[in-house]
Protein backbone atom coordinates (compact mmCIF):
# COMPACT_ATOMS: atom_id res chain seq x y z
CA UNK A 1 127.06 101.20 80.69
CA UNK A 2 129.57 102.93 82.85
CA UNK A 3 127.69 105.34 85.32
CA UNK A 4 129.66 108.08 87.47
CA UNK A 5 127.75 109.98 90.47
CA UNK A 6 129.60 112.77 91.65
CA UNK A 7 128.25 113.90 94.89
CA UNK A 8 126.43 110.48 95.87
CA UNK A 9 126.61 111.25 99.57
CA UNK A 10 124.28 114.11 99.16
CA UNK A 11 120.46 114.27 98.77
CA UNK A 12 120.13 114.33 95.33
CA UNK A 13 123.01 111.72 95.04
CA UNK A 14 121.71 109.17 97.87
CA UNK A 15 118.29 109.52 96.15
CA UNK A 16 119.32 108.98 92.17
CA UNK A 17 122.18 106.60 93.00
CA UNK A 18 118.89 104.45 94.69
CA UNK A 19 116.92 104.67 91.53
CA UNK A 20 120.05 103.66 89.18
CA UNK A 21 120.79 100.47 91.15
CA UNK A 22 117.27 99.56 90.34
CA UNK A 23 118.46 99.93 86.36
CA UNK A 24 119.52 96.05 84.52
CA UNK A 25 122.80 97.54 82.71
CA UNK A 26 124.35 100.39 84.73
CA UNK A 27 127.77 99.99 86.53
CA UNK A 28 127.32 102.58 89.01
CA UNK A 29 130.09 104.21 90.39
CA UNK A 30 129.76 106.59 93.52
CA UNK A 31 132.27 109.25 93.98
CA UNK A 32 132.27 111.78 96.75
CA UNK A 33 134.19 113.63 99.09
CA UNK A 34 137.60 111.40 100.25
CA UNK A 35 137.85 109.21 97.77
CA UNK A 36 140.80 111.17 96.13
CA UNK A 37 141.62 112.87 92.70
CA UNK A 38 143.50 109.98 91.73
CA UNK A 39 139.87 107.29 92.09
CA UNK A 40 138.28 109.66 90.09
CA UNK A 41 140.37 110.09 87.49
CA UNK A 42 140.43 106.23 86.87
CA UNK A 43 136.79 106.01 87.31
CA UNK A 44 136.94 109.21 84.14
CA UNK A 45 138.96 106.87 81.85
CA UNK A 46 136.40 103.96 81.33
CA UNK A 47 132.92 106.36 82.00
CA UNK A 48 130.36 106.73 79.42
CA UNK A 49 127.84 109.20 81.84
CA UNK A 50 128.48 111.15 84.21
CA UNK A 51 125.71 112.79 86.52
CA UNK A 52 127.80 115.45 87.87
CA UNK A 53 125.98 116.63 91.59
CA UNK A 54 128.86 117.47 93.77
CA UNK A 55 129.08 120.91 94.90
CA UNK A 56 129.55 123.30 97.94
CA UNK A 57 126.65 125.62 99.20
CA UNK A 58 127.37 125.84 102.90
CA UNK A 59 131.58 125.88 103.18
CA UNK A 60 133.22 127.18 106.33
CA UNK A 61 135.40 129.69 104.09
CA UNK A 62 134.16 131.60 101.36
CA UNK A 63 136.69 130.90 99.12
CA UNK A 64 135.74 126.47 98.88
CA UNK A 65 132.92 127.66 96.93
CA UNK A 66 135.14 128.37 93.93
CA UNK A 67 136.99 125.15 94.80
CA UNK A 68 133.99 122.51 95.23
CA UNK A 69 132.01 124.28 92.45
CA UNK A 70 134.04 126.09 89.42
CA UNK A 71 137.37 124.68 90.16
CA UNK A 72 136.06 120.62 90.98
CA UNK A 73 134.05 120.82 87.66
CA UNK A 74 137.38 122.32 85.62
CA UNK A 75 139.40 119.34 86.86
CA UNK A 76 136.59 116.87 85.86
CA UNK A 77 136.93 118.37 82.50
CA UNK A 78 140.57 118.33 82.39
CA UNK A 79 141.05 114.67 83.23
CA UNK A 80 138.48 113.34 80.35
CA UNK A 81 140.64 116.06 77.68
CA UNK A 82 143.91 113.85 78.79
CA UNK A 83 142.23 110.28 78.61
CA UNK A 84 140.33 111.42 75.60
CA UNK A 85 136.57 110.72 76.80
CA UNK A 86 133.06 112.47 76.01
CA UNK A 87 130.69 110.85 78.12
CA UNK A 88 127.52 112.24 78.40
CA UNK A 89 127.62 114.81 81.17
CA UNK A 90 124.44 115.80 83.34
CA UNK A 91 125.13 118.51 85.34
CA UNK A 92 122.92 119.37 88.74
CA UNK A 93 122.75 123.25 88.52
CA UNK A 94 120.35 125.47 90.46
CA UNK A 95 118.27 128.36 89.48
CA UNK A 96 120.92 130.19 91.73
CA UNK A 97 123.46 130.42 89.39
CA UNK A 98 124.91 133.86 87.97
CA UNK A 99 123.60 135.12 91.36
CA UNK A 100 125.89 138.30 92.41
CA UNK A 101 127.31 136.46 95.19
CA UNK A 102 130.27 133.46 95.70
CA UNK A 103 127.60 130.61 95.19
CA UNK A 104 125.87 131.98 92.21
CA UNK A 105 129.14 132.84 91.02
CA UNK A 106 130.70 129.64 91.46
CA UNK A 107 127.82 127.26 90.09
CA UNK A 108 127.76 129.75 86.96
CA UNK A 109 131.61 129.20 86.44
CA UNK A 110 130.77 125.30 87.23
CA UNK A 111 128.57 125.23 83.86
CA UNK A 112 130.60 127.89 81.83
CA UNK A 113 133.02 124.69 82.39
CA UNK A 114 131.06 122.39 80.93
CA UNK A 115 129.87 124.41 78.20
CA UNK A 116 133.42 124.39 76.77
CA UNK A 117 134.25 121.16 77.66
CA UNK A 118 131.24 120.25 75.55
CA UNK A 119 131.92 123.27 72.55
CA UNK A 120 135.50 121.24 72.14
CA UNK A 121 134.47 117.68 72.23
CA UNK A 122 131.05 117.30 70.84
CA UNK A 123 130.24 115.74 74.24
CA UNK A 124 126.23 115.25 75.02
CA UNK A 125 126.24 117.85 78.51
CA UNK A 126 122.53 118.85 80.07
CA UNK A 127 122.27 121.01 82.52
CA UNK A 128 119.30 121.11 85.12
CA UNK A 129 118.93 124.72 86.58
CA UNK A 130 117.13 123.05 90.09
CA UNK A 131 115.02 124.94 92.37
CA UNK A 132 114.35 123.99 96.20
CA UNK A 133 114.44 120.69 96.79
CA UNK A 134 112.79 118.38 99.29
CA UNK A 135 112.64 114.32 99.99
CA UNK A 136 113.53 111.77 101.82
CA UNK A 137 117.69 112.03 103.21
CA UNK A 138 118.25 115.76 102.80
CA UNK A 139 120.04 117.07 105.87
CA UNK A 140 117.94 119.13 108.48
CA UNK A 141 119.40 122.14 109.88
CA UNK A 142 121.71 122.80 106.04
CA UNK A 143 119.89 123.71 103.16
CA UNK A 144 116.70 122.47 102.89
CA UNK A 145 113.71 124.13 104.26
CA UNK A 146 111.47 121.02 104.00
CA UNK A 147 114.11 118.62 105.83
CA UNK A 148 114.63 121.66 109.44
CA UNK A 149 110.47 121.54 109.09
CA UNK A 150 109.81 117.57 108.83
CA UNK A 151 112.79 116.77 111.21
CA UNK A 152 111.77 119.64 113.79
CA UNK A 153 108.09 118.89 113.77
CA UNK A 154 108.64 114.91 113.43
CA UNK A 155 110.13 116.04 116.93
CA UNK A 156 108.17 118.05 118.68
CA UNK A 157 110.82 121.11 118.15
CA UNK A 158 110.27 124.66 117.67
CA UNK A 159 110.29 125.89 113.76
CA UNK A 160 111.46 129.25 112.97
CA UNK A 161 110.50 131.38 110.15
CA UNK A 162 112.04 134.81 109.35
CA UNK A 163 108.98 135.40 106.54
CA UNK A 164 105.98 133.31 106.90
CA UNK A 165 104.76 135.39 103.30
CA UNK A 166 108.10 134.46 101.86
CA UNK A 167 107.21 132.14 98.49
CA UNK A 168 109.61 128.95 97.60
CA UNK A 169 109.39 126.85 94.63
CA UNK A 170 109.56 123.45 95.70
CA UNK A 171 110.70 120.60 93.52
CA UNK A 172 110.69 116.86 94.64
CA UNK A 173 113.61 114.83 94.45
CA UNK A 174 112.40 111.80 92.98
CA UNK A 175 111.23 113.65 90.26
CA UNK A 176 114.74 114.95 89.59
CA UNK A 177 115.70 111.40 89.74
CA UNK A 178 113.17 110.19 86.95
CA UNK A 179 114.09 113.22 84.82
CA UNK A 180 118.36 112.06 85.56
CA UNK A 181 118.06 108.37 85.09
CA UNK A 182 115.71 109.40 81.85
CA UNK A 183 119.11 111.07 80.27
CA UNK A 184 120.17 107.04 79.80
CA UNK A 185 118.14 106.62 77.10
CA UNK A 186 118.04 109.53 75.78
CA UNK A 187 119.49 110.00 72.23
CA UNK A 188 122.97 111.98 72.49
CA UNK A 189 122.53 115.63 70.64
CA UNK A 190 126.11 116.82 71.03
CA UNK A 191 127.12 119.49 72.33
CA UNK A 192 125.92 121.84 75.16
CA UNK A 193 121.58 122.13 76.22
CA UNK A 194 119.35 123.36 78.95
CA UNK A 195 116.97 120.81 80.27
CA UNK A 196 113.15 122.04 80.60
CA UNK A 197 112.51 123.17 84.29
CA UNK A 198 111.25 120.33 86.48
CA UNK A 199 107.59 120.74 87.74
CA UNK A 200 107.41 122.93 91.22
CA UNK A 201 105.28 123.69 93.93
CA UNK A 202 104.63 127.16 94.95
CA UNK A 203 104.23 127.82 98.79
CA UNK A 204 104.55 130.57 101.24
CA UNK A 205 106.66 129.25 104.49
CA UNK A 206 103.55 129.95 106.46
CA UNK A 207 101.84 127.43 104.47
CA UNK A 208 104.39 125.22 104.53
CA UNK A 209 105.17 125.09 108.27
CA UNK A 210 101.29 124.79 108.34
CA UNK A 211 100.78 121.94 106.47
CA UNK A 212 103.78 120.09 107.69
CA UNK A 213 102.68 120.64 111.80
CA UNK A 214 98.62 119.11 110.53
CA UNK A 215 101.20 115.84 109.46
CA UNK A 216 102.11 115.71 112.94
CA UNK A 217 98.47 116.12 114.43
CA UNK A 218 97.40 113.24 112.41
CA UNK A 219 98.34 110.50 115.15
CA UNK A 220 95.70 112.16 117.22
CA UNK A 221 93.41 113.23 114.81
CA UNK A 222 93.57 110.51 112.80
CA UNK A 223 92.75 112.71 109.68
CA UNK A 224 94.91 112.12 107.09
CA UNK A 225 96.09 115.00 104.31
CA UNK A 226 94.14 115.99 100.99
CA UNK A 227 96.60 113.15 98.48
CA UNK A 228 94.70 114.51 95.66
CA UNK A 229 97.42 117.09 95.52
CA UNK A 230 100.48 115.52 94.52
CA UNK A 231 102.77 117.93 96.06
CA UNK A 232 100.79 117.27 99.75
CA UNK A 233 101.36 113.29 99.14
CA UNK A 234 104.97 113.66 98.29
CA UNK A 235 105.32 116.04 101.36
CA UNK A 236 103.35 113.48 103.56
CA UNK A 237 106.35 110.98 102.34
CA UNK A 238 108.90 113.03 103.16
CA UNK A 239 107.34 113.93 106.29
CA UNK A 240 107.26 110.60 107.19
CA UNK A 241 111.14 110.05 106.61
CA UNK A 242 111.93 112.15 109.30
CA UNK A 243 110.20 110.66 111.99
CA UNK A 244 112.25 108.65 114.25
CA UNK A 245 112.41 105.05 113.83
CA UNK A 246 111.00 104.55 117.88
CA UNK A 247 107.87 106.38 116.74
CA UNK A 248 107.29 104.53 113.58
CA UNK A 249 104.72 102.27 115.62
CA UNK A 250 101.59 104.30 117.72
CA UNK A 251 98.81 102.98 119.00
CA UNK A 252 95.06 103.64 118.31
CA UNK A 253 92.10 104.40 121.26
CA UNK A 254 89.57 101.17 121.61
CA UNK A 255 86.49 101.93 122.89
CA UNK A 256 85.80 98.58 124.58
CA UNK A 257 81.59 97.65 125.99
CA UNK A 258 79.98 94.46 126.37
CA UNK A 259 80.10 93.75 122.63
CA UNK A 260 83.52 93.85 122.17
CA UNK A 261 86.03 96.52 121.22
CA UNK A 262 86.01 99.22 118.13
CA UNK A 263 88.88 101.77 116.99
CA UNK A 264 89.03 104.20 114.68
CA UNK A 265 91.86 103.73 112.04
CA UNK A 266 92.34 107.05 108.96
CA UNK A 267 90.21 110.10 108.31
CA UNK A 268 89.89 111.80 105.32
CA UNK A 269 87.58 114.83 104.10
CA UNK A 270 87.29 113.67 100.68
CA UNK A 271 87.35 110.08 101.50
CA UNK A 272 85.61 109.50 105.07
CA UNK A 273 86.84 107.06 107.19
CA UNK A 274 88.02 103.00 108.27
CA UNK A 275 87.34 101.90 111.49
CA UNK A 276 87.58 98.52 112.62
CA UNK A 277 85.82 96.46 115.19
CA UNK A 278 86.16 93.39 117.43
CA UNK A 279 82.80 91.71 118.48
CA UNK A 280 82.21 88.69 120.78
CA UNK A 281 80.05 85.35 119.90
CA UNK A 282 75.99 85.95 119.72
CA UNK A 283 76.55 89.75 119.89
CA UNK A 284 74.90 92.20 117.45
CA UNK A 285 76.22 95.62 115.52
CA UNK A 286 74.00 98.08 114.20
CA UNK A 287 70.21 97.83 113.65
CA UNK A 288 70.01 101.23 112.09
CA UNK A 289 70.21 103.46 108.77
CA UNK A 290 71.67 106.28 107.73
CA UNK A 291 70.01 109.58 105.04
CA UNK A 292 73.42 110.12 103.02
CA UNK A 293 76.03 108.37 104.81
CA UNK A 294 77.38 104.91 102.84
CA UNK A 295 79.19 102.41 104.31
CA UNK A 296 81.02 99.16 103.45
CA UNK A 297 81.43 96.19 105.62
CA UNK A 298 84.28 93.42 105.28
CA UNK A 299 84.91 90.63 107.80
CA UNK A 300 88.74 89.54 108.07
CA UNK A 301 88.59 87.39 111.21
CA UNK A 302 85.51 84.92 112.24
CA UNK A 303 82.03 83.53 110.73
CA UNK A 304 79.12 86.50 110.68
CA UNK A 305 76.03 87.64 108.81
CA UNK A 306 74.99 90.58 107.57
CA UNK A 307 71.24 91.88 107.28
CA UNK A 308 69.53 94.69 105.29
CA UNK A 309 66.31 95.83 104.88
CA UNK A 310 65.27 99.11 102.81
CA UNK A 311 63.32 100.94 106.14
CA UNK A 312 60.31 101.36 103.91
CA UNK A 313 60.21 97.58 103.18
CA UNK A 314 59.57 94.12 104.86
CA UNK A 315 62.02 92.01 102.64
CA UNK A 316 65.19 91.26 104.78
CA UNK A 317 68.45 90.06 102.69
CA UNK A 318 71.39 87.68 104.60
CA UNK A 319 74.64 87.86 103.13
CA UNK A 320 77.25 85.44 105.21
CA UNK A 321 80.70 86.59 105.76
CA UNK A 322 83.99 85.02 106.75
CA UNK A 323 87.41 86.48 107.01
CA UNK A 324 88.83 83.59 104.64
CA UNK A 325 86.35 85.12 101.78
CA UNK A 326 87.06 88.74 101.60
CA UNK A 327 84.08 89.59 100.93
CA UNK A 328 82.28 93.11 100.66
CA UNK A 329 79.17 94.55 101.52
CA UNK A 330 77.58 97.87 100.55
CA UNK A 331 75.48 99.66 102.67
CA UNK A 332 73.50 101.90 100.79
CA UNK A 333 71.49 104.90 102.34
CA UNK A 334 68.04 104.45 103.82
CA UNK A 335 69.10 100.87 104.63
CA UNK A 336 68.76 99.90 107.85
CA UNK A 337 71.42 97.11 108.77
CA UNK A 338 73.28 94.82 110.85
CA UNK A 339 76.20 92.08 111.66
CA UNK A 340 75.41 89.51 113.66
CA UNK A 341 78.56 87.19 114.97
CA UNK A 342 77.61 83.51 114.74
CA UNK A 343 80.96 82.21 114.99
CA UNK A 344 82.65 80.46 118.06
CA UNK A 345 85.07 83.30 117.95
CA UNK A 346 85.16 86.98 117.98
CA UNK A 347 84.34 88.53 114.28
CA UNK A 348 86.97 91.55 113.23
CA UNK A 349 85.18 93.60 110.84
CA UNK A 350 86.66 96.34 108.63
CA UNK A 351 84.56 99.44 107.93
CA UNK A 352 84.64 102.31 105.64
CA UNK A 353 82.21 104.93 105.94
CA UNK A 354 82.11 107.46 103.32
CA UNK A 355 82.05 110.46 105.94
CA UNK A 356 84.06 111.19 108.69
CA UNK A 357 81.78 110.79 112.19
CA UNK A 358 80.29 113.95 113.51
CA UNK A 359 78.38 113.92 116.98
CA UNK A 360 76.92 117.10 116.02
CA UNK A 361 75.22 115.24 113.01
CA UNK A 362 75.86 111.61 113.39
CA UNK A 363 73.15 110.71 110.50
CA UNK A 364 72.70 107.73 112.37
CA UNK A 365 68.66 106.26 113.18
CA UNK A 366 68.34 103.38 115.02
CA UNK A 367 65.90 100.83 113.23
CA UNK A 368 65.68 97.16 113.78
CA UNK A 369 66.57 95.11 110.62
CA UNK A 370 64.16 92.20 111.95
CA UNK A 371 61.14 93.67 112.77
CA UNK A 372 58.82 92.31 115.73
CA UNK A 373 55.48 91.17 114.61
CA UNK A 374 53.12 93.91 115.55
CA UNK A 375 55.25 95.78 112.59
């Protein structure tokens, strides 16, 4: 199958002409800005779909947004009339169009195109009104919120906002890209559609700036964002895309005593939090119990042994633990426990607790797992 992208420079382009070289089949074909009239109308003769993205929204004279949108579209259409093709067209659209100004004009008269093209042919053409988009390689500082936000913040720059209350409806890009590369298989209908509006997220600018600034406070906070939502995780991603490549890497604070060394790694409010620990030969962790708080213990490095005794009981249980075993404990509450190292080595635990540490209520009661006799 002969695949055209129009516009696979942009966002939406970079981002679905990633997903269809992932597809066993498609001859992919990337066209954008430079590559000439002439390349494109070879590429038109021998096409079978064409995902149609290329467009202007921010031109340096009015008048190119009747060229790159209506007028780019009308030649598209023209060259398949002369070689005689009706692929299936997919059109990238936006909820803009039919606005009462040059851009809403111009994408209008960019489907009004295709809408004939597809009246006198019989050609499959979809059309995807989008809304505001946001994902990994959109261009900060052009026409995406999301992308000045993330790249800004990611930077430690200054965000403005004219309208904190102002709402946007935010749509992700790699869903666009699942609904595109869906068209594929989709069974050709003839003639001229609407697609069903992609899922959105609606979000004041305020809330927005909000939430992407608590991204950045993370490194020190260590608390990571709510991922039940799935617009927050696909935000965190895109966050994440923006920061520079020297500040992929950070480092975590190690509180160091004679034991050894401990650091906290991610927080969550719904999920607690992992921590992880270093702790030198003969040395014991714990010896205490906790009301509500659960925990789970797993060693990755070195030879130890873990201890548990329910605090109203005298019945101690051993489980021993080595980081070639991956092996879990539970701590369950009113258990008073330990980890003993009695390896030659230091023992690197991982730990999840189910709450995130607060000094103010540590639920933490120190209790001996072995118990001296006069107990």
């Amino acid at each position: 199958m002969n695949v055209l992208v129009t516009g696979a420079k942009g966002f939406v382009g970079k981002n679905l002409c990633a997903a269809l070289r992932q597809r066993a089949g498609v001859e992919l074909v990337e066209h954008d800005l430079g590559d000439g009239q002439a390349v494109l109308d070879a590429t038109l003769r021998t096409v079978d779909v064409i995902f149609h993205l290329a467009g202007v929204n921010r031109p340096e004279r009015v008048e190119e947004f009747e060229t790159g949108n209506t007028r780019f579209t009308a030649e598209i259409c023209r060259a398949l009339l002369e070689a005689g093709r009706r692929p299936k067209i997919v059109l990238s659209s936006t909820v803009h169009a039919g606005r009462e100004d040059p851009y809403g004009k111009s994408k209008l008269g960019a489907e009004q195109e295709l809408k004939r093209f597809a009246e006198l042919t019989g050609a499959d053409v979809i059309l995807h009104r989008l809304k505001n988009l946001y994902g990994k390689w959109s261009r900060p500082n052009y026409n995406s919120v999301v992308a000045t936000f993330c790249h800004n913040v990611a930077r430690g720059l200054p965000i403005t906002i004219s309208d904190p209350a102002s709402v946007v409806y935010m749509t992700y890009s790699d869903d666009v890209g699942t609904a595109f590369v869906a068209e594929l298989g989709s069974d050709a209908r003839g003639g001229w559609r609407v697609a069903e509006p992609l899922p959105s997220h609606e979000i004041t600018l305020g809330e927005l700036a909000r939430l992407i600034e608590s991204f950045r406070a993370h490194r020190a906070t260590l608390v990571l964002p709510d991922f039940a939502s799935g617009f927050v995780r696909t935000l965190w991603a895109t966050y994440l895309s923006y920061v520079p490549a020297d500040a992929w890497g950070y480092q975590l604070v190690a509180r160091a005593d004679q034991r050894g060394s401990l650091a906290e790694f991610v927080k969550s409010q719904s999920f607690g939090q992992i921590f992880v620990s270093r702790t030198k030969p003969g040395i014991t962790r714990g010896n205490h119990y906790h009301h509500t708080k659960t925990e789970k213990f797993m060693v990755v490095e070195g030879d130890g042994i873990v201890r548990l005794r329910q605090i109203h009981g005298n019945v101690v249980a051993e489980f021993r633990v080595r980081g070639d075993e991956f092996r879990v404990v539970d701590i369950p509450p009113g258990v008073t426990h330990s980890i003993e190292n009695v390896g030659d080595g230091e023992l690197v635990t991982l730990f999840w607790s189910s709450e995130i540490f607060d000094p103010a209520r540590p639920d933490t009661m120190h209790d001996p797992v072995i118990q001296s006799p006069s107990k």
